[in-house]
PDB file of N, CA and C in Angstrom:
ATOM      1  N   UNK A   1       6.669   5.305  -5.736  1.00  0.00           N
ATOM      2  CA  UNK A   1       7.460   4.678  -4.703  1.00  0.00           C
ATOM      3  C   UNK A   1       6.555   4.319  -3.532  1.00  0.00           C
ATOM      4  N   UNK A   2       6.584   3.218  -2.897  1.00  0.00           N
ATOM      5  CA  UNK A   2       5.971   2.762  -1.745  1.00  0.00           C
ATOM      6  C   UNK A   2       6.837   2.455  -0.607  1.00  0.00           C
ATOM      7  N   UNK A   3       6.380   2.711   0.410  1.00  0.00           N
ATOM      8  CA  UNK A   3       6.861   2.690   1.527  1.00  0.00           C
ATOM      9  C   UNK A   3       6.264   2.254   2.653  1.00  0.00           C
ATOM     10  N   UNK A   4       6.699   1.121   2.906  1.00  0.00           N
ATOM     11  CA  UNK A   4       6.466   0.246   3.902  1.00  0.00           C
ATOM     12  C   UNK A   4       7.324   0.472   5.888  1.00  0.00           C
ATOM     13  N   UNK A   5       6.828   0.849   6.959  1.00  0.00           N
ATOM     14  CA  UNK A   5       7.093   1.453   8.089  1.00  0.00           C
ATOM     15  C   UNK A   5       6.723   0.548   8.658  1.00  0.00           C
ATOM     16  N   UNK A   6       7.698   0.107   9.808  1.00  0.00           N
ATOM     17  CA  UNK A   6       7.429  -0.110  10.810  1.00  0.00           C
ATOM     18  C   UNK A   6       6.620   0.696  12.012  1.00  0.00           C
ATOM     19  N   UNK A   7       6.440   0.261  13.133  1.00  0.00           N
ATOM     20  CA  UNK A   7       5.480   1.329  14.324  1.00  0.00           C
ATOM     21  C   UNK A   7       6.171   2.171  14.788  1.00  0.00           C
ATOM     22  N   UNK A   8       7.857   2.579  15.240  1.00  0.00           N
ATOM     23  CA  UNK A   8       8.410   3.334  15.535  1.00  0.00           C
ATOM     24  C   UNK A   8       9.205   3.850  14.665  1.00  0.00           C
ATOM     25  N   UNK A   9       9.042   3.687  13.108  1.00  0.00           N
ATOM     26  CA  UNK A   9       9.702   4.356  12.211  1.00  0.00           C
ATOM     27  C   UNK A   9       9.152   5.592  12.226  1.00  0.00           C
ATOM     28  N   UNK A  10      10.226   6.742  11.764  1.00  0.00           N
ATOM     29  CA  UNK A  10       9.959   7.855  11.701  1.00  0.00           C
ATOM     30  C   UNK A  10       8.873   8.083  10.442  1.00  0.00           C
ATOM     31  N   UNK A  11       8.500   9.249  10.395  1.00  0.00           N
ATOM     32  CA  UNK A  11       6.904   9.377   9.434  1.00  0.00           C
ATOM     33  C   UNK A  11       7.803  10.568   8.889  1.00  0.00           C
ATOM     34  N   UNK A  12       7.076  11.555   7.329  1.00  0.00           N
ATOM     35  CA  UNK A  12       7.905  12.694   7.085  1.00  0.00           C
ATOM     36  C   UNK A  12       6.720  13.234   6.950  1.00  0.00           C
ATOM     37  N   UNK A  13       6.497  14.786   7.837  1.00  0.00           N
ATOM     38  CA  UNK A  13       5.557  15.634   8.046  1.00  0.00           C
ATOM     39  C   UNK A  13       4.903  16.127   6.505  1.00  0.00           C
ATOM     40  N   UNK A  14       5.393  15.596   5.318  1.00  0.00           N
ATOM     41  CA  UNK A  14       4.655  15.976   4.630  1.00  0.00           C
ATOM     42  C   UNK A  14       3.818  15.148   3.941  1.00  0.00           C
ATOM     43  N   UNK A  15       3.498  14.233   4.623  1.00  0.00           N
ATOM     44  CA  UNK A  15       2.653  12.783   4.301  1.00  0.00           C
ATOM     45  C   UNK A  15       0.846  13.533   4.609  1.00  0.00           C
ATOM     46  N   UNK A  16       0.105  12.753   3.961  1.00  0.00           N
ATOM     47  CA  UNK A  16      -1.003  13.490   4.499  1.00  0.00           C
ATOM     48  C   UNK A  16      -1.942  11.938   5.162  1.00  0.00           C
ATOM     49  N   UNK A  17      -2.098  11.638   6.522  1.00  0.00           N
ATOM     50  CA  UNK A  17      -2.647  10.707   6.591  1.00  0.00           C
ATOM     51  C   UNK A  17      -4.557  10.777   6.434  1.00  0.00           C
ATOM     52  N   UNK A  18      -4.516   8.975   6.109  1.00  0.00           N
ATOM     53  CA  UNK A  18      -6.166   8.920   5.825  1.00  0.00           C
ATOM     54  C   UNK A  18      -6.628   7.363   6.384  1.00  0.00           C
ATOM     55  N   UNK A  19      -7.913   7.915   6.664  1.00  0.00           N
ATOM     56  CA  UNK A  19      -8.375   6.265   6.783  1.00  0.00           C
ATOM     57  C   UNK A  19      -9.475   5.330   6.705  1.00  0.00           C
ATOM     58  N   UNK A  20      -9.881   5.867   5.504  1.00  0.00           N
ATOM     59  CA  UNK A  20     -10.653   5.807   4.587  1.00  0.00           C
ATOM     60  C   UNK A  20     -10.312   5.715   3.236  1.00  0.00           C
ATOM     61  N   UNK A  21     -10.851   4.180   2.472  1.00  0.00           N
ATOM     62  CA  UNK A  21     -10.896   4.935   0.601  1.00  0.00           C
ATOM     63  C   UNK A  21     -11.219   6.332   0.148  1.00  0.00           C
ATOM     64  N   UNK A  22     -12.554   6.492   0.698  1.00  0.00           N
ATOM     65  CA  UNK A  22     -12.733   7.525   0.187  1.00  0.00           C
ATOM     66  C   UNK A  22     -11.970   8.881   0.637  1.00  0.00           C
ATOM     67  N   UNK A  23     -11.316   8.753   1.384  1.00  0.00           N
ATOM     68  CA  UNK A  23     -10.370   9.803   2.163  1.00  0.00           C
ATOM     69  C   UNK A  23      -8.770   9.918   1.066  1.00  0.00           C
ATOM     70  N   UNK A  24      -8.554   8.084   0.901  1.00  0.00           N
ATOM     71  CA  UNK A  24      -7.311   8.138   0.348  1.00  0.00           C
ATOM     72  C   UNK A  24      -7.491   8.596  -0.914  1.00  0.00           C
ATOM     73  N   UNK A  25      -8.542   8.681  -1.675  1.00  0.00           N
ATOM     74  CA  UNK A  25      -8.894   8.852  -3.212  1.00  0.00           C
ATOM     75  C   UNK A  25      -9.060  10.040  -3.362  1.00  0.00           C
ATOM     76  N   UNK A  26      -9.370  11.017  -2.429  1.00  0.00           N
ATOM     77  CA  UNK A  26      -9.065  12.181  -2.275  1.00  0.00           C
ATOM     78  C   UNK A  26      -7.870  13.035  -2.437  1.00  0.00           C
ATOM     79  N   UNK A  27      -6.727  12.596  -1.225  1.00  0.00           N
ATOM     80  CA  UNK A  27      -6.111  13.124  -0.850  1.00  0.00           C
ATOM     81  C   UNK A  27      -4.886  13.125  -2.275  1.00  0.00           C
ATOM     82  N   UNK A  28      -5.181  11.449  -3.161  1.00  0.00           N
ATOM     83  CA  UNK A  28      -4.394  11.487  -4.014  1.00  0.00           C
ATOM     84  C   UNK A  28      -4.903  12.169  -5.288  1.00  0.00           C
ATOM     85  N   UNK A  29      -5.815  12.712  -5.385  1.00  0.00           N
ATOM     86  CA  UNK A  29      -6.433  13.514  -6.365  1.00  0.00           C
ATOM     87  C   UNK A  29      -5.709  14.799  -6.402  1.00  0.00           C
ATOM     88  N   UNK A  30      -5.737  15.604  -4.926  1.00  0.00           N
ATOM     89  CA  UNK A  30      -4.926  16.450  -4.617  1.00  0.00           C
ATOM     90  C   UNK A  30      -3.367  16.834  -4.605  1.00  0.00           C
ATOM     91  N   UNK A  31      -2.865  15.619  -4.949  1.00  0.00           N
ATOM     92  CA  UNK A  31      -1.388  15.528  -5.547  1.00  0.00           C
ATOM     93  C   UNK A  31      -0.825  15.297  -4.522  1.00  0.00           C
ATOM     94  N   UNK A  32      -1.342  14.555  -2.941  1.00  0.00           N
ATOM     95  CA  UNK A  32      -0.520  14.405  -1.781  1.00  0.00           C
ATOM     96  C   UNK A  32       0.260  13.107  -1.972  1.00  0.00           C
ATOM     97  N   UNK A  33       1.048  12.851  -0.949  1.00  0.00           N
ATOM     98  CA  UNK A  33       1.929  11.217  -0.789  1.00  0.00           C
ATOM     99  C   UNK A  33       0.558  11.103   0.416  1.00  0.00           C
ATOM    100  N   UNK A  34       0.061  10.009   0.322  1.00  0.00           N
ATOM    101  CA  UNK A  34      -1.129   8.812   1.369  1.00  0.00           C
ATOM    102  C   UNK A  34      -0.121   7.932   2.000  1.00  0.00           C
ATOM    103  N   UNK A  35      -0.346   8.364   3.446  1.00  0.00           N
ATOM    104  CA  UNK A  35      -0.060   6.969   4.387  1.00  0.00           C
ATOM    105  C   UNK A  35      -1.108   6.677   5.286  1.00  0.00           C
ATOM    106  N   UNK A  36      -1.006   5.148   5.729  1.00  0.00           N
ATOM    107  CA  UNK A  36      -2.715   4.784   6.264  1.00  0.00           C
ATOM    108  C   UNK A  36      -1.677   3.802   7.185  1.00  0.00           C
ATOM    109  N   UNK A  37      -2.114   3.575   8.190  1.00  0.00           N
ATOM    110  CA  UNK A  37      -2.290   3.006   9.071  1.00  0.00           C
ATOM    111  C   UNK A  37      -3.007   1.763   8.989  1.00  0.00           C
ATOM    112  N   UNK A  38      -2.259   0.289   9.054  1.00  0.00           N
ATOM    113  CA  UNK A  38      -3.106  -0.759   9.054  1.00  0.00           C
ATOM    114  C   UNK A  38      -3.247  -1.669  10.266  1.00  0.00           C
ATOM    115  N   UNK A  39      -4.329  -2.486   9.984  1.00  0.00           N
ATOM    116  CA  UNK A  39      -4.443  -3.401  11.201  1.00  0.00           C
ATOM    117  C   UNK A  39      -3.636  -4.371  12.271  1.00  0.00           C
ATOM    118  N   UNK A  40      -3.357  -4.848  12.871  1.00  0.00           N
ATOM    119  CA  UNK A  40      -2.764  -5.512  13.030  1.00  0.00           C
ATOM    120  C   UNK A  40      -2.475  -6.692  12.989  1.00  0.00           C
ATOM    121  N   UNK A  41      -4.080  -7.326  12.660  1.00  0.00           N
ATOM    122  CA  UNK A  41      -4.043  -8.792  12.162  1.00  0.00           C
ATOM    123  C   UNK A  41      -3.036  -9.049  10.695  1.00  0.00           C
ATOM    124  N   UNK A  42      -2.902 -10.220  10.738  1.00  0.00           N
ATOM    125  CA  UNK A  42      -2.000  -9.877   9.159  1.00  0.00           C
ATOM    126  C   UNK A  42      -2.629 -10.080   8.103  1.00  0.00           C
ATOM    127  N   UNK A  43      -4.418 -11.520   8.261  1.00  0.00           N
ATOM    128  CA  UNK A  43      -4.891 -11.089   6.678  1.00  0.00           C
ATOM    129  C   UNK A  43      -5.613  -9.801   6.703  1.00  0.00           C
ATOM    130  N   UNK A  44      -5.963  -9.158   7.516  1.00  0.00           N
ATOM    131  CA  UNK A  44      -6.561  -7.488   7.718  1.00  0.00           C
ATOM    132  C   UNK A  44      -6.010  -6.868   7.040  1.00  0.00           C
ATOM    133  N   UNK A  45      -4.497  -6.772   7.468  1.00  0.00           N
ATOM    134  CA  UNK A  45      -3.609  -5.844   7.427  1.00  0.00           C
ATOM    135  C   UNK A  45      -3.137  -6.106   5.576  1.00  0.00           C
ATOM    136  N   UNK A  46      -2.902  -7.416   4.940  1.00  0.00           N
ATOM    137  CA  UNK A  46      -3.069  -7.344   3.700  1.00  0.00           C
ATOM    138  C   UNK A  46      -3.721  -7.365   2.907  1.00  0.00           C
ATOM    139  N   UNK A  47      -4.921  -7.775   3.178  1.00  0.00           N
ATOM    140  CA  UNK A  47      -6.037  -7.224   2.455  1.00  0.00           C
ATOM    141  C   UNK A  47      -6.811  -5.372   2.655  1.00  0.00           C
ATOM    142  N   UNK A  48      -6.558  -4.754   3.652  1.00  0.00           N
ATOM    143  CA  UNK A  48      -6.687  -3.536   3.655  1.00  0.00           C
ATOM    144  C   UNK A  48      -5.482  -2.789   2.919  1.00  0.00           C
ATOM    145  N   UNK A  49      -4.321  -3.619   2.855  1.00  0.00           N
ATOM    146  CA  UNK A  49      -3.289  -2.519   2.054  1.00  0.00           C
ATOM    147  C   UNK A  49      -3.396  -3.264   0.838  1.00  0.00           C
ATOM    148  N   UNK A  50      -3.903  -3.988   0.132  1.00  0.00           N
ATOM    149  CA  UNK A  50      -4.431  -4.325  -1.014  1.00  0.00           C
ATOM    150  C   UNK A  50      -5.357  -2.978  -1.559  1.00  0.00           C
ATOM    151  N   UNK A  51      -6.412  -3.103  -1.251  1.00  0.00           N
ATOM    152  CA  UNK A  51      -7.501  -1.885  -1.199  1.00  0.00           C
ATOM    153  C   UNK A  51      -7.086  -0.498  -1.168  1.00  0.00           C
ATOM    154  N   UNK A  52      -6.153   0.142   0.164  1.00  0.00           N
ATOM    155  CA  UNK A  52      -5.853   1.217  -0.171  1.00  0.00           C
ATOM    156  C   UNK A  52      -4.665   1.603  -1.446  1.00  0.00           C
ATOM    157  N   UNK A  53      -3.562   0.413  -1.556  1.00  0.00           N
ATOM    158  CA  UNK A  53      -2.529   0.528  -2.525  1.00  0.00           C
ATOM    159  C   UNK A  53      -3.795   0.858  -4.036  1.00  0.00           C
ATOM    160  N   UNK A  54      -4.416   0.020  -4.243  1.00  0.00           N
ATOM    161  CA  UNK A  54      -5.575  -0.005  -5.409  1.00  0.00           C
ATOM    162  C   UNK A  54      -6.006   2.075  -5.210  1.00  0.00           C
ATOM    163  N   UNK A  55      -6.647   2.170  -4.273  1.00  0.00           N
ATOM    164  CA  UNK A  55      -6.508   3.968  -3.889  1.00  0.00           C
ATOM    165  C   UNK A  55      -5.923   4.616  -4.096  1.00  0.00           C
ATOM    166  N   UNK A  56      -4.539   4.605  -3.987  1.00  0.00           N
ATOM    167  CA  UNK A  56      -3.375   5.338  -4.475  1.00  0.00           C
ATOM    168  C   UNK A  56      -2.570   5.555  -3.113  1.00  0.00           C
ATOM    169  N   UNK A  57      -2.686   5.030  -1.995  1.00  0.00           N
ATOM    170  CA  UNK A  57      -1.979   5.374  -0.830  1.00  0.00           C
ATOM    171  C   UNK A  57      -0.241   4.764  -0.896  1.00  0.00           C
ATOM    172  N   UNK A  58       0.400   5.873  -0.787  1.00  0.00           N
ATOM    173  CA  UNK A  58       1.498   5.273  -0.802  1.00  0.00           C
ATOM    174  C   UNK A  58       2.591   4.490   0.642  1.00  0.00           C
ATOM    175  N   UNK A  59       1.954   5.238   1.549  1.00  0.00           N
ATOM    176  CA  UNK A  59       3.119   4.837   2.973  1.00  0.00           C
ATOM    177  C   UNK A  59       1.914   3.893   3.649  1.00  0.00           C
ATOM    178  N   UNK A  60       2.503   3.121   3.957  1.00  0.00           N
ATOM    179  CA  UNK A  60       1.942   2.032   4.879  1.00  0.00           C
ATOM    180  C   UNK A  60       2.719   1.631   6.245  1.00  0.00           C
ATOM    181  N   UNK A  61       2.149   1.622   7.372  1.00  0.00           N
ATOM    182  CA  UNK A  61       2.618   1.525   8.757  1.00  0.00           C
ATOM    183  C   UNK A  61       2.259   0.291   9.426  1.00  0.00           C
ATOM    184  N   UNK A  62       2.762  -0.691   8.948  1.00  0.00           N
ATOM    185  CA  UNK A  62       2.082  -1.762   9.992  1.00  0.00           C
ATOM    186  C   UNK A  62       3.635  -2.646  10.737  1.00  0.00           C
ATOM    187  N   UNK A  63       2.994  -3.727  11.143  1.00  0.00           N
ATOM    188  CA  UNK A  63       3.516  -4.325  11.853  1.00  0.00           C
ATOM    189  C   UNK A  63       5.132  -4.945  11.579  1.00  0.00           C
ATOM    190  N   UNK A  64       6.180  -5.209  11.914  1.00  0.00           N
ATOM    191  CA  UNK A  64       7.275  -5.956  11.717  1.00  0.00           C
ATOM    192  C   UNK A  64       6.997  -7.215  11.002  1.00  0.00           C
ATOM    193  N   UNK A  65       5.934  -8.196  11.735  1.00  0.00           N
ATOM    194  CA  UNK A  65       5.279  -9.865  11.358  1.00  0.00           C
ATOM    195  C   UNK A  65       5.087  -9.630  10.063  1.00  0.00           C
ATOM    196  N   UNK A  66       3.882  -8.531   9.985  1.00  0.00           N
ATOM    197  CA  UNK A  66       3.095  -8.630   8.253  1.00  0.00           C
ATOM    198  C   UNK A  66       4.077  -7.552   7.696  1.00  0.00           C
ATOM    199  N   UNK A  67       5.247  -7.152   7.819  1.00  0.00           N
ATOM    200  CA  UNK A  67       5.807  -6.272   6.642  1.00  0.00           C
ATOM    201  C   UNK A  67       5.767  -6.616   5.265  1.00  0.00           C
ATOM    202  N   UNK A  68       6.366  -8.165   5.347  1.00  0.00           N
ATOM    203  CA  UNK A  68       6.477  -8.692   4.059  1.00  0.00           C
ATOM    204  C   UNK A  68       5.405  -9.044   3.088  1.00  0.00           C
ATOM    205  N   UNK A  69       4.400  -9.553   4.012  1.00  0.00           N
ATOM    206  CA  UNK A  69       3.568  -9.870   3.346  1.00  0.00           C
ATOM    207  C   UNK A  69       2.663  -8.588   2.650  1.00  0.00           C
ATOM    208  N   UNK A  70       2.644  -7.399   3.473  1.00  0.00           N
ATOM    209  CA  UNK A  70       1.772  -6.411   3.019  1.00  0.00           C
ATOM    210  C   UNK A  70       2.778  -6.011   1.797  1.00  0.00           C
ATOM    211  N   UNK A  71       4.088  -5.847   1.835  1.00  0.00           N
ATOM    212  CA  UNK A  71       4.497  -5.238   0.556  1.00  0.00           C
ATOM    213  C   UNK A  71       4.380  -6.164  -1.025  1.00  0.00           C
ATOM    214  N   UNK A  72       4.391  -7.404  -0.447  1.00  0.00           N
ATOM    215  CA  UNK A  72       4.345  -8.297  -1.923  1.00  0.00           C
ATOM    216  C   UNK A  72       2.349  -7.832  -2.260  1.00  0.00           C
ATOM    217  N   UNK A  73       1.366  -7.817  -1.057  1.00  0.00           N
ATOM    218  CA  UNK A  73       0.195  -7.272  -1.334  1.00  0.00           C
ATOM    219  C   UNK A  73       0.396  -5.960  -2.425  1.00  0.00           C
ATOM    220  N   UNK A  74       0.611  -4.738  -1.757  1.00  0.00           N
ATOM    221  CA  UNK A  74       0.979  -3.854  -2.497  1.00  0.00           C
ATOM    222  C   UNK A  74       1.937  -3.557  -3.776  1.00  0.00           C
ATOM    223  N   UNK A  75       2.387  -4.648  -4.201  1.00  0.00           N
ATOM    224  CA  UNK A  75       3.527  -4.550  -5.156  1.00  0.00           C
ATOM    225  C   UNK A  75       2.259  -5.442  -5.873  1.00  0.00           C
ATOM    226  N   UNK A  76       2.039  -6.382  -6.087  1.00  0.00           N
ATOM    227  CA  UNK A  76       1.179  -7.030  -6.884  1.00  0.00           C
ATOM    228  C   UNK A  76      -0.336  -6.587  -7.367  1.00  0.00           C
ATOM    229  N   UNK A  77      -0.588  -5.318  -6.035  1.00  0.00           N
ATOM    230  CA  UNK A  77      -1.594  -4.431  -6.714  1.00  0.00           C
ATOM    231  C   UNK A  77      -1.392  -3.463  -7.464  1.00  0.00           C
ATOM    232  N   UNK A  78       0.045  -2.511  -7.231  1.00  0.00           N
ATOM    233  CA  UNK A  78       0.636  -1.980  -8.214  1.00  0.00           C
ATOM    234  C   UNK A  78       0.489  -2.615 -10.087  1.00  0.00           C
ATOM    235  N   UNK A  79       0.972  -4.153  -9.845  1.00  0.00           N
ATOM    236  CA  UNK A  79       1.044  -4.569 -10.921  1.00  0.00           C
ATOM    237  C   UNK A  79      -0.328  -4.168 -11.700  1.00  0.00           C
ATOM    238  N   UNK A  80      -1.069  -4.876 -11.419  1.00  0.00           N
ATOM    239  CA  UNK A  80      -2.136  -5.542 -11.088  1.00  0.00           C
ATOM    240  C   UNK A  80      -3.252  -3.923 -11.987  1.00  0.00           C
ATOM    241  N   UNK A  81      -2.797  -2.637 -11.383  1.00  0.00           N
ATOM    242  CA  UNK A  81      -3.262  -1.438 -11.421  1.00  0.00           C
ATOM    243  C   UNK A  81      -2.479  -0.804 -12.966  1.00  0.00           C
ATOM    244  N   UNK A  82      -1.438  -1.552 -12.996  1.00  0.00           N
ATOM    245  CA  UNK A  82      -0.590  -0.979 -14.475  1.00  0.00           C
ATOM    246  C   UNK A  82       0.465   0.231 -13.765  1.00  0.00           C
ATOM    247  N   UNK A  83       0.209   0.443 -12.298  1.00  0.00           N
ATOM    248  CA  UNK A  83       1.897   1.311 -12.151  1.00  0.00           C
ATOM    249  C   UNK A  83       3.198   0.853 -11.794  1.00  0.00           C
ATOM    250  N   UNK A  84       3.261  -0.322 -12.177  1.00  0.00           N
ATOM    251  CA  UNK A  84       4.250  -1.296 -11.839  1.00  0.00           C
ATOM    252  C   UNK A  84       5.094  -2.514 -13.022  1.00  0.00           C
ATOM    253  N   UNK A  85       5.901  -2.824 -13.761  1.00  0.00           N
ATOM    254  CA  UNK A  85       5.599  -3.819 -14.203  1.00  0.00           C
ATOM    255  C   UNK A  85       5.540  -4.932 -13.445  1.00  0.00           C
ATOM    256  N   UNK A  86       5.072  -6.176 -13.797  1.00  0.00           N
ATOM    257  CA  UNK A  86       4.608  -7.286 -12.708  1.00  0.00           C
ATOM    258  C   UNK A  86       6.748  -8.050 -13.076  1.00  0.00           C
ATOM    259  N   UNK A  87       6.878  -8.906 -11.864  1.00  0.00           N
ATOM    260  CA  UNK A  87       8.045  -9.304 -11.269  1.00  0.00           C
ATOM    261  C   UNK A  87       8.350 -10.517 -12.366  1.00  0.00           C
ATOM    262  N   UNK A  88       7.418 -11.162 -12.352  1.00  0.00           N
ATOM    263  CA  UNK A  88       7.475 -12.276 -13.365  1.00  0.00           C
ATOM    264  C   UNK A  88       6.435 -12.306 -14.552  1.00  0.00           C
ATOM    265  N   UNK A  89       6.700 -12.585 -15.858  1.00  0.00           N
ATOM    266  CA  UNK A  89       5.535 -12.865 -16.576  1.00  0.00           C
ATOM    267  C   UNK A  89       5.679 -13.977 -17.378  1.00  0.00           C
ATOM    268  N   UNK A  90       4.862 -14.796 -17.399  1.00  0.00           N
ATOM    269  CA  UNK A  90       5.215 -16.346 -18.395  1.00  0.00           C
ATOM    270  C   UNK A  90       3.749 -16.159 -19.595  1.00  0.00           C
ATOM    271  N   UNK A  91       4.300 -16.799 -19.988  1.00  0.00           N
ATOM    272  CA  UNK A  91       3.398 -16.684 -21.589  1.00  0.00           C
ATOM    273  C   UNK A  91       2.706 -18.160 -21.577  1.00  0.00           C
ATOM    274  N   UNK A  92       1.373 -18.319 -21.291  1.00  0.00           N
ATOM    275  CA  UNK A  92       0.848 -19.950 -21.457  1.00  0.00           C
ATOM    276  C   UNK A  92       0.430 -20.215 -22.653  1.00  0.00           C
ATOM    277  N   UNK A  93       0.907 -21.164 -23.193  1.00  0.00           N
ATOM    278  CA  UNK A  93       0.665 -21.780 -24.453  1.00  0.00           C
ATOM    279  C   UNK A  93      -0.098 -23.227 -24.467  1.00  0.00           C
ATOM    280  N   UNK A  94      -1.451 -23.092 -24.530  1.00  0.00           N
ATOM    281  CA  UNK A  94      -2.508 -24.206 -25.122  1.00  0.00           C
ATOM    282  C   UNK A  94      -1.841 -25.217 -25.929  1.00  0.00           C
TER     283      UNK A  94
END
């Protein structure tokens, strides 16, 4: 499950934050839920939750503007990673 936050959404104390790959690749080794904190620019902010979703981080905190866009990021890296099935799939035929 992923979870996408706004800045004044509440957080649940048993999140373990990181902010770092190598921090998040950790923490999910350890069997924690990962939330990271992203930028505020919006291609920053989806291309860094590209990267950490690929990590295993699950809660993401960014902005209202880039919500959407960071979750279709993270849902398509899900895919993308095999913990997801992908939304659409078409079959191309030569």
């Amino acid at each position: 499950m992923t979870v996408v936050l706004g800045p004044d959404d509440a957080i649940d104390p048993g999140w373990a934050w990181a902010g770092s790959v190598a921090e998040v690749s950790d923490l999910v080794r350890a069997g924690l839920t990962v939330a990271v904190t992203l930028p505020e620019d919006a291609t920053e902010a989806v291309a860094t939750a590209a990267v950490f979703a690929w990590a295993g981080a699950r809660v993401f905190r960014t902005t209202p503007e880039t919500a959407r866009d960071v979750r279709l990021a993270v849902e398509m890296t899900d895919s993308l990673a095999g913990r997801r099935p992908p939304a659409l799939t078409r079959r191309g035929l030569a």
